[in-house]
Structure formats: C-alpha cells, structure tokens
N, C-alpha and C. Protein backbone atom coordinates (compact mmCIF):
# COMPACT_ATOMS: atom_id res chain seq x y z
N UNK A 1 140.05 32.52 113.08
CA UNK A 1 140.52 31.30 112.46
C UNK A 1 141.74 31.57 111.57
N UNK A 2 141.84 32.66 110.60
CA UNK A 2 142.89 33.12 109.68
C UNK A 2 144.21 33.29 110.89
N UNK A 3 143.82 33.97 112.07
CA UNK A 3 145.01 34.22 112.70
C UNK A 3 145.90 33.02 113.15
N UNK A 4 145.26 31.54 113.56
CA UNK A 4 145.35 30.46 113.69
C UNK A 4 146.22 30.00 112.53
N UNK A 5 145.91 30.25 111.23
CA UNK A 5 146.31 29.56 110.31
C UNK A 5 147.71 30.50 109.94
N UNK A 6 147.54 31.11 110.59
CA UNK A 6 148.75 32.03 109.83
C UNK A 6 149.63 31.38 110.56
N UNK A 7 149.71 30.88 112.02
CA UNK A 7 150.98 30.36 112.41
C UNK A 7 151.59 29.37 111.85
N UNK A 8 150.80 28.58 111.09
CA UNK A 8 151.31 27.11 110.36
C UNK A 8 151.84 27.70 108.89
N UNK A 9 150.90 28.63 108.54
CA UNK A 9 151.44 28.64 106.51
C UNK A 9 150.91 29.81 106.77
N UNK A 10 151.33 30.85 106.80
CA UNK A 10 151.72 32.83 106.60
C UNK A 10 151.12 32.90 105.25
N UNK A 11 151.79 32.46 103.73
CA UNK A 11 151.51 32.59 103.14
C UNK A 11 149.79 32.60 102.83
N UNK A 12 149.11 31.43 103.07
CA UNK A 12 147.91 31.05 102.56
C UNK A 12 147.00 31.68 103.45
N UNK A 13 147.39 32.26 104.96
CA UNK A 13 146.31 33.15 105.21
C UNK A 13 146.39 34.37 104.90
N UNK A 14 147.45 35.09 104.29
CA UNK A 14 148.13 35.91 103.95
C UNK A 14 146.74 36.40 102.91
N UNK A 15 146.69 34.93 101.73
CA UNK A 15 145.84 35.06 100.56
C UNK A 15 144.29 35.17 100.93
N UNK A 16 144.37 34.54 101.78
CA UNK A 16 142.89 34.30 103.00
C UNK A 16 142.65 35.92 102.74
N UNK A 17 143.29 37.04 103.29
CA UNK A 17 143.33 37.74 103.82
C UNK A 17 143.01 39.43 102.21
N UNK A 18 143.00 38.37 101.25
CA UNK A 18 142.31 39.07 100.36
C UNK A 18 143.88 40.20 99.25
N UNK A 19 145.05 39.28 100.01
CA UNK A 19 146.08 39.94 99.17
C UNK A 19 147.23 38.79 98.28
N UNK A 20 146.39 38.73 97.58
CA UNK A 20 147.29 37.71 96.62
C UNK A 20 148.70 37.82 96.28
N UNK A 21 148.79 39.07 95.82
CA UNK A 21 150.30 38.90 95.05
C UNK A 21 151.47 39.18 96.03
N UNK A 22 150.91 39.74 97.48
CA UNK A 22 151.73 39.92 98.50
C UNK A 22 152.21 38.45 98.61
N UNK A 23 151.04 37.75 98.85
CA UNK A 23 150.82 35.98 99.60
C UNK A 23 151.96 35.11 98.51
N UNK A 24 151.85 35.53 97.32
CA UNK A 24 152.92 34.89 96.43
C UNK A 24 154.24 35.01 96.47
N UNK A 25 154.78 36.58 96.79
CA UNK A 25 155.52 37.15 96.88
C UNK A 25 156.20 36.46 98.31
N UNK A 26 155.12 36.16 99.16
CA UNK A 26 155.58 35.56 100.69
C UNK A 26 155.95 34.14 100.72
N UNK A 27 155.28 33.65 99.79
CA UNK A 27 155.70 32.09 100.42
C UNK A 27 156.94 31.85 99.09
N UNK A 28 157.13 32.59 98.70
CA UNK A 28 158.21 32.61 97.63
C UNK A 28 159.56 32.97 98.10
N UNK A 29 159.63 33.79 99.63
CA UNK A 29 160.69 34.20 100.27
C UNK A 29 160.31 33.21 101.55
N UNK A 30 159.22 32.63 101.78
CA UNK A 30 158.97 32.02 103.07
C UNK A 30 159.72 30.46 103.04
N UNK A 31 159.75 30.06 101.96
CA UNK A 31 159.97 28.33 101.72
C UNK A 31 161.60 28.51 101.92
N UNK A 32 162.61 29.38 100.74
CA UNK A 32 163.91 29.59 101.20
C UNK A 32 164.47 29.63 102.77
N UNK A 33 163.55 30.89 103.28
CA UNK A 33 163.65 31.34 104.33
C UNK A 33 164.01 29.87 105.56
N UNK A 34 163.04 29.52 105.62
CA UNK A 34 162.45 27.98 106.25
C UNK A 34 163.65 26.99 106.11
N UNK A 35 164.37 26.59 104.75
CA UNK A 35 165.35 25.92 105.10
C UNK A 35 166.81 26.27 104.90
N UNK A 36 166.74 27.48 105.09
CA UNK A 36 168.01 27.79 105.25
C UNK A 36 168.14 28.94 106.75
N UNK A 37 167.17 28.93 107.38
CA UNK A 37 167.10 29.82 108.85
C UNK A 37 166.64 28.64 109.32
N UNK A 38 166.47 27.51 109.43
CA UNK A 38 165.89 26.28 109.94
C UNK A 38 164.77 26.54 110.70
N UNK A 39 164.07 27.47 110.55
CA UNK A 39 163.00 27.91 110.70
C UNK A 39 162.89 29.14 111.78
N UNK A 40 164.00 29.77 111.91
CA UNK A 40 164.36 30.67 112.99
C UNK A 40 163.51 32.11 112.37
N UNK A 41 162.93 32.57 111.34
CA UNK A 41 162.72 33.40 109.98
C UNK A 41 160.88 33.34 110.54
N UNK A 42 160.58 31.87 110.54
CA UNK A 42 159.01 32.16 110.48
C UNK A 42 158.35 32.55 111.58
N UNK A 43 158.97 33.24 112.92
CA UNK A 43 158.10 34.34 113.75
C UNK A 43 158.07 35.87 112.76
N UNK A 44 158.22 36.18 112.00
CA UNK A 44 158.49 37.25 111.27
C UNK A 44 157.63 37.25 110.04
N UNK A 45 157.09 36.07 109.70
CA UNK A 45 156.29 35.69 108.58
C UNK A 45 154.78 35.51 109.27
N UNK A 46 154.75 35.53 110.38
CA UNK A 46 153.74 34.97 111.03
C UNK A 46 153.86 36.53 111.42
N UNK A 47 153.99 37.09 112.11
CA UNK A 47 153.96 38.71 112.80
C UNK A 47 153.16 39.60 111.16
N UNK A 48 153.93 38.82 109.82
CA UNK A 48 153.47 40.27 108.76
C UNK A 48 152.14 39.20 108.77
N UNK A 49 151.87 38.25 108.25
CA UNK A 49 150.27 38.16 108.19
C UNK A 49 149.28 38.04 109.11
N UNK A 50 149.90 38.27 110.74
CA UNK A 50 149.02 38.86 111.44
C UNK A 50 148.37 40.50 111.25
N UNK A 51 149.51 41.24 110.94
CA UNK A 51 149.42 42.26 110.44
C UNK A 51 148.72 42.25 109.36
N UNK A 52 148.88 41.70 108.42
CA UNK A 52 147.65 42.17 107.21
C UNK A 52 146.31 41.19 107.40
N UNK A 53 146.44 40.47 108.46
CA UNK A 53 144.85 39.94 108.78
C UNK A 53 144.18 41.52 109.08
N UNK A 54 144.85 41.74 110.39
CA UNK A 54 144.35 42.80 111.14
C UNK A 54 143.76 44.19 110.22
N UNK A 55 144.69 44.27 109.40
CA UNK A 55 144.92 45.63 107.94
C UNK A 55 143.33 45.16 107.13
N UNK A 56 143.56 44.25 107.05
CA UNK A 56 142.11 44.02 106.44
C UNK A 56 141.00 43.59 106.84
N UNK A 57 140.74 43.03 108.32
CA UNK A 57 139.58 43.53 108.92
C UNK A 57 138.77 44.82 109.13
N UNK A 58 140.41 45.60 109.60
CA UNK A 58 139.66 47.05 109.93
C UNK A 58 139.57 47.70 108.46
N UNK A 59 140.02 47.28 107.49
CA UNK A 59 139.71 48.12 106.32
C UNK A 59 137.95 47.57 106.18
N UNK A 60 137.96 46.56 106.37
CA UNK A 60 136.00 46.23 106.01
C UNK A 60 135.28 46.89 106.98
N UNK A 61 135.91 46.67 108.17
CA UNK A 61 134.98 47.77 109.29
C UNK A 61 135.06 48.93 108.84
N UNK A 62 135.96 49.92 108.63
CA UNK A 62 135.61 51.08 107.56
C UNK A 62 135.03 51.39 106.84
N UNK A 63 134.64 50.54 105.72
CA UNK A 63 133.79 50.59 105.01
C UNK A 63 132.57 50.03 105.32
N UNK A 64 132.33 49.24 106.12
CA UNK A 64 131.04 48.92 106.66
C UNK A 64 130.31 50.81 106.96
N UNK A 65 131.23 50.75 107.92
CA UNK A 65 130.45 52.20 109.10
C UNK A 65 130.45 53.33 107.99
N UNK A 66 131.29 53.38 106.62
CA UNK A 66 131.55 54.63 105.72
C UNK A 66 130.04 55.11 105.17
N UNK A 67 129.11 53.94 104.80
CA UNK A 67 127.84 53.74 104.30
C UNK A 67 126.80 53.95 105.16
C-alpha cells in the first residue's frame, strides 16, 4: 500500500516509512521541484521512497530473524 502511495505524495510515504526528517527534507525539495520541472522531477522522488520503503522493510525482516 506505502508503495502505491508513494506515487501520488513521496513525501508522506516516505514518513509512512518510519523516516521523518528525510520525509521533511523531501517534500521541502519535492513541492519546488513540482512547479518549476512541471512535474518532470517526480519519477525521481517516487524511485527514492520506493527505495526507502524497501530499506525499511528489509531492515524489520532483519531484525525479526536477528532474535
């Protein structure tokens, strides 16, 4: 579902995704980005919080199996 949401707003699954100050940091370069690349910018915003969905699944599966 997070991966879903990341295509619409990066940022907020970003935060979903258990990294806040990144997620702030993102939609703080994401909103500029957006109207001044007329939106050419947000496959690239959508690619990093797929990436830190993914970063932080397998970090819980790690620690699941660590125990």
């Amino acid at each position: 579902m997070n991966y879903i949401l990341a295509i619409f707003l990066p940022p907020l699954s970003i935060l979903f995704a258990g990294r806040p100050i990144v997620a702030i940091i993102t939609f703080f370069i994401w909103i500029p980005a957006l109207i001044f690349s007329g939106g050419l910018t947000h496959p690239m915003f959508i690619i990093l919080a797929w990436f830190l969905i993914h970063q932080s699944g397998t970090a819980k599966l790690m620690r699941k199996h660590k125990h």
